[in-house]
Protein backbone atom coordinates (compact mmCIF):
# COMPACT_ATOMS: atom_id res chain seq x y z
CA UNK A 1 -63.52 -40.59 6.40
CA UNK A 2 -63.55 -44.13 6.27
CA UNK A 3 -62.27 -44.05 2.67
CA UNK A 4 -59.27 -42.14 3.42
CA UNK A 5 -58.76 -44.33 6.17
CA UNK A 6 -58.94 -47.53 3.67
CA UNK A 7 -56.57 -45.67 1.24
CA UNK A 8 -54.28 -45.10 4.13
CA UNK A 9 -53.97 -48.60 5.42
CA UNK A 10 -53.60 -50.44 1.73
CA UNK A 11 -50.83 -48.22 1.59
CA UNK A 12 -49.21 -49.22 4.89
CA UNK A 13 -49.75 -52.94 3.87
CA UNK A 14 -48.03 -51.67 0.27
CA UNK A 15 -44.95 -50.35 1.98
CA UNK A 16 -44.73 -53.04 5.08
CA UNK A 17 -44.46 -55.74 2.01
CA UNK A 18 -42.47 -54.00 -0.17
CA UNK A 19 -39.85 -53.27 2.88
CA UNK A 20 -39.90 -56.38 5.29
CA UNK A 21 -37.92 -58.42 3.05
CA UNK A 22 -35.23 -55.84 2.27
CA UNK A 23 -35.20 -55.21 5.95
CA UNK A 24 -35.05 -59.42 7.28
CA UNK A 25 -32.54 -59.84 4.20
CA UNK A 26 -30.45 -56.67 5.33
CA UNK A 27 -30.60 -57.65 9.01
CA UNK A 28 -29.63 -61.31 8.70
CA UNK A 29 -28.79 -62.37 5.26
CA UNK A 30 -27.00 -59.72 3.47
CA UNK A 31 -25.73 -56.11 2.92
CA UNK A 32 -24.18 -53.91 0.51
CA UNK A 33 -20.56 -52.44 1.17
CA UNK A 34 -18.83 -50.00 -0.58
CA UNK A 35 -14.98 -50.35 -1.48
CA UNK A 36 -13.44 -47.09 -0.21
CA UNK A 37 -9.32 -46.65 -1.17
CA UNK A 38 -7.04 -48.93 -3.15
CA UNK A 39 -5.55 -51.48 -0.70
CA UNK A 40 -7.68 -54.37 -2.16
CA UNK A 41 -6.44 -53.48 -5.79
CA UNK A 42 -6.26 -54.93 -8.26
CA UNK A 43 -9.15 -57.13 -7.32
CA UNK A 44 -11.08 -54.95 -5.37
CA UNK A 45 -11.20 -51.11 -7.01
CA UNK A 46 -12.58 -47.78 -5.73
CA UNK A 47 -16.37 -47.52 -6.08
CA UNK A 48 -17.02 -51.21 -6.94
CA UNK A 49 -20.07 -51.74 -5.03
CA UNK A 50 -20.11 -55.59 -3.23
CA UNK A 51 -22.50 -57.89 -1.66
CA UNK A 52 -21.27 -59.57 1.68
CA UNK A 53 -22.91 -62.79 3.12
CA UNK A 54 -23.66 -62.26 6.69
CA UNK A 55 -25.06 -65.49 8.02
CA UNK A 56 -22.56 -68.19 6.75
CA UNK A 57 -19.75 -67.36 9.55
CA UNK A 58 -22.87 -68.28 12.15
CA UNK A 59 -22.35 -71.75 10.80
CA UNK A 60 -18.77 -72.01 9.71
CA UNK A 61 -15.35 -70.42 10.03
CA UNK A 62 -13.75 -67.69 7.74
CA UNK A 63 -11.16 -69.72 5.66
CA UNK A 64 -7.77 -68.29 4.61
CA UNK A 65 -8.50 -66.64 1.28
CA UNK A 66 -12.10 -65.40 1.93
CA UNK A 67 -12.16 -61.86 1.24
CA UNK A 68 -14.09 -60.29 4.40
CA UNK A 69 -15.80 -56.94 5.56
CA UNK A 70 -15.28 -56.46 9.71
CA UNK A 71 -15.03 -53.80 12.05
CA UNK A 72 -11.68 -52.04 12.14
CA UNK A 73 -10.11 -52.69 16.00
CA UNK A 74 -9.51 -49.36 16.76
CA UNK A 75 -12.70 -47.68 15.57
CA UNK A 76 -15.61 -50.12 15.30
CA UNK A 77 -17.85 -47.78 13.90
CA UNK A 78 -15.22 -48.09 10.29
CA UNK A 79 -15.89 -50.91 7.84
CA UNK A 80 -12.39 -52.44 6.13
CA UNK A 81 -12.22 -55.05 3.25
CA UNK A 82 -9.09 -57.16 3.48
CA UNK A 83 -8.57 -60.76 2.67
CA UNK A 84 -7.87 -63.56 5.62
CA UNK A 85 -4.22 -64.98 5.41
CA UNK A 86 -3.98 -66.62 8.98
CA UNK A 87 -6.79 -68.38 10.54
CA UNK A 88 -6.12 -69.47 14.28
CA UNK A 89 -3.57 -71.25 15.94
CA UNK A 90 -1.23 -70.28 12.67
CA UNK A 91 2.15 -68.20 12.78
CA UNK A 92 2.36 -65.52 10.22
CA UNK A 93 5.99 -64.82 8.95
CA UNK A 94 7.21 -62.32 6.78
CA UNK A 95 10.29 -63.01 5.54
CA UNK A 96 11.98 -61.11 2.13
CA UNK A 97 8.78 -60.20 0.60
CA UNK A 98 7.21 -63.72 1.41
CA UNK A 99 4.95 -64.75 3.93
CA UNK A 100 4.98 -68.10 5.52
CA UNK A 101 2.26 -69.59 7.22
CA UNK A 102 3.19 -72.23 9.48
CA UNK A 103 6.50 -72.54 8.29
CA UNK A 104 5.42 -72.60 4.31
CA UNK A 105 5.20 -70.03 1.83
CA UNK A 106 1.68 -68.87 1.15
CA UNK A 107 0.75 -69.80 -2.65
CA UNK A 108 -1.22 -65.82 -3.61
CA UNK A 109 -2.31 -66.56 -6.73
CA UNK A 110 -4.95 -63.72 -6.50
CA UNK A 111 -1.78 -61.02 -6.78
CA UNK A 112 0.16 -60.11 -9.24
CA UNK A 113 3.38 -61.76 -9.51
CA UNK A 114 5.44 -58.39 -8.79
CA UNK A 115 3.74 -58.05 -4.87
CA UNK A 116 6.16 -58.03 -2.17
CA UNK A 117 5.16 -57.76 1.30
CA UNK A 118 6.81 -55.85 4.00
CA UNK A 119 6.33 -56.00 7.50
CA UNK A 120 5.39 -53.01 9.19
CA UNK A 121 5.43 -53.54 12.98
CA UNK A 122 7.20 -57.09 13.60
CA UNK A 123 7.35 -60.19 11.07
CA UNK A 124 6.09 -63.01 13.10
CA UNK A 125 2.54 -63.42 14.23
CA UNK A 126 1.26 -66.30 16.79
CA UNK A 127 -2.72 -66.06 16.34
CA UNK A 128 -4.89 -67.11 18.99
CA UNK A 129 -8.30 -68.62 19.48
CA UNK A 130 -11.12 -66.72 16.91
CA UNK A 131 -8.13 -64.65 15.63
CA UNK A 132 -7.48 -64.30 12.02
CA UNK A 133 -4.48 -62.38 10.82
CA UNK A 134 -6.21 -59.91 7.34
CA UNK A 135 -4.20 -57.87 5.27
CA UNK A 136 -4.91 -56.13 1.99
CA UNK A 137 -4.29 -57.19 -1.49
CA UNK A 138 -2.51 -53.95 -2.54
CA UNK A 139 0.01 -54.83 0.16
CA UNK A 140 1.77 -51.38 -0.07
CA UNK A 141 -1.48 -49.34 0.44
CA UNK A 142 -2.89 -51.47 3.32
CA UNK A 143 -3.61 -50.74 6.16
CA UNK A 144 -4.09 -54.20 8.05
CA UNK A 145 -2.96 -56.84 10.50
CA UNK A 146 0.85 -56.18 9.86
CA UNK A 147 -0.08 -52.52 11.69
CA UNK A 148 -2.57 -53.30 14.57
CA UNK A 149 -2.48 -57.12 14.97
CA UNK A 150 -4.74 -60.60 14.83
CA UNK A 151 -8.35 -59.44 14.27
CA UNK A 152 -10.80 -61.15 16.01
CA UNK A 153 -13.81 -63.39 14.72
CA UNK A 154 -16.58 -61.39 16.93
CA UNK A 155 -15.55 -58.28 14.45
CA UNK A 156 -16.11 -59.92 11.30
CA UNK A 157 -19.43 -58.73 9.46
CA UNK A 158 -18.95 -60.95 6.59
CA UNK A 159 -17.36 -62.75 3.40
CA UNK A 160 -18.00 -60.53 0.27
CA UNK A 161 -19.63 -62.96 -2.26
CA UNK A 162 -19.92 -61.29 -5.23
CA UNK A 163 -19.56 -57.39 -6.67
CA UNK A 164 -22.28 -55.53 -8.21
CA UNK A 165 -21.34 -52.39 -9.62
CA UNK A 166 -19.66 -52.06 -12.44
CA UNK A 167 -20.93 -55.26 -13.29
CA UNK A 168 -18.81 -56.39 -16.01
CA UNK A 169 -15.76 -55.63 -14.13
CA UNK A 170 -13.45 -59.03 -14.73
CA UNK A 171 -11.26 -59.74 -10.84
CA UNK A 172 -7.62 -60.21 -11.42
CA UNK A 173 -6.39 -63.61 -12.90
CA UNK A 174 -9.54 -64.19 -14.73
CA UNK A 175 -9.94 -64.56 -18.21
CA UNK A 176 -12.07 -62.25 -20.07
């Protein structure tokens, strides 16, 4: 008895240090996310499997460019992917297929030169305190800020850091 007892509790310790880092890394470090749809194309495709940093918003703000994972307003139990193109206190304008922050046009170098954005609600944005204005790189199969507003900071999970699967998959603009 006291051997299977042994044999059970070296396995316990086997799986408790196997799985405590994956769980403190999961819980406070890291996690995976899944790209689901095609409004973060061509950067961003279908299946491509991502990492997302979840501790470095605790110590500074999302910038405008970062590429984020948060909780989608209306349903936070739904993960989105879009990238941030207001940060607060900006106004967002879309004007002819441009948008303007703060009066200037905002330099995209990450899309292809034949994008055009359209507004889908209203053109102008004001954002507020911890709101960030996100839209999708694919900007005619997005679903973002243009439809349901400023996000706020609170539902932001995370800044996507690097992708994992396919690995050899090259981002837009980058050489090969």
């Amino acid at each position: 008895m006291k051997k299977i007892y042994l044999i059970f509790w070296e396995a316990v310790e086997v799986i408790c240090v196997a799985f405590l880092p994956l769980f403190i890394s999961y819980q406070f470090l890291a996690r995976p996310f899944l790209v689901q749809g095609a409004s973060m194309e061509p950067n961003f495709w279908d299946g491509n499997y991502l990492v997302v940093d979840i501790i470095s918003y605790r110590f500074e703000n999302p910038s405008r460019g970062d590429v984020v994972v948060f909780h989608y307003p209306g349903n936070r139990s739904l993960f989105y992917i879009k990238r941030i193109i207001g940060a607060p206190g900006d106004t967002i304008a879309i004007q002819d297929g441009d948008i303007f922050v703060n009066g200037e046009e905002l330099d995209e170098e990450y899309l292809p030169g034949s994008a055009i954005t359209e507004p889908f609600s209203k053109s102008d944005f004001v954002l507020g305190t911890d709101q960030y204005f996100v839209m999708g790189d694919n900007r005619s199969a997005s679903f973002d800020s243009r439809s349901w507003g400023p996000l706020e900071k609170s539902d932001i999970v995370g800044v996507v850091k690097f992708r994992v699967w396919p690995p050899f998959e090259v981002f837009a603009g980058e050489d090969k």
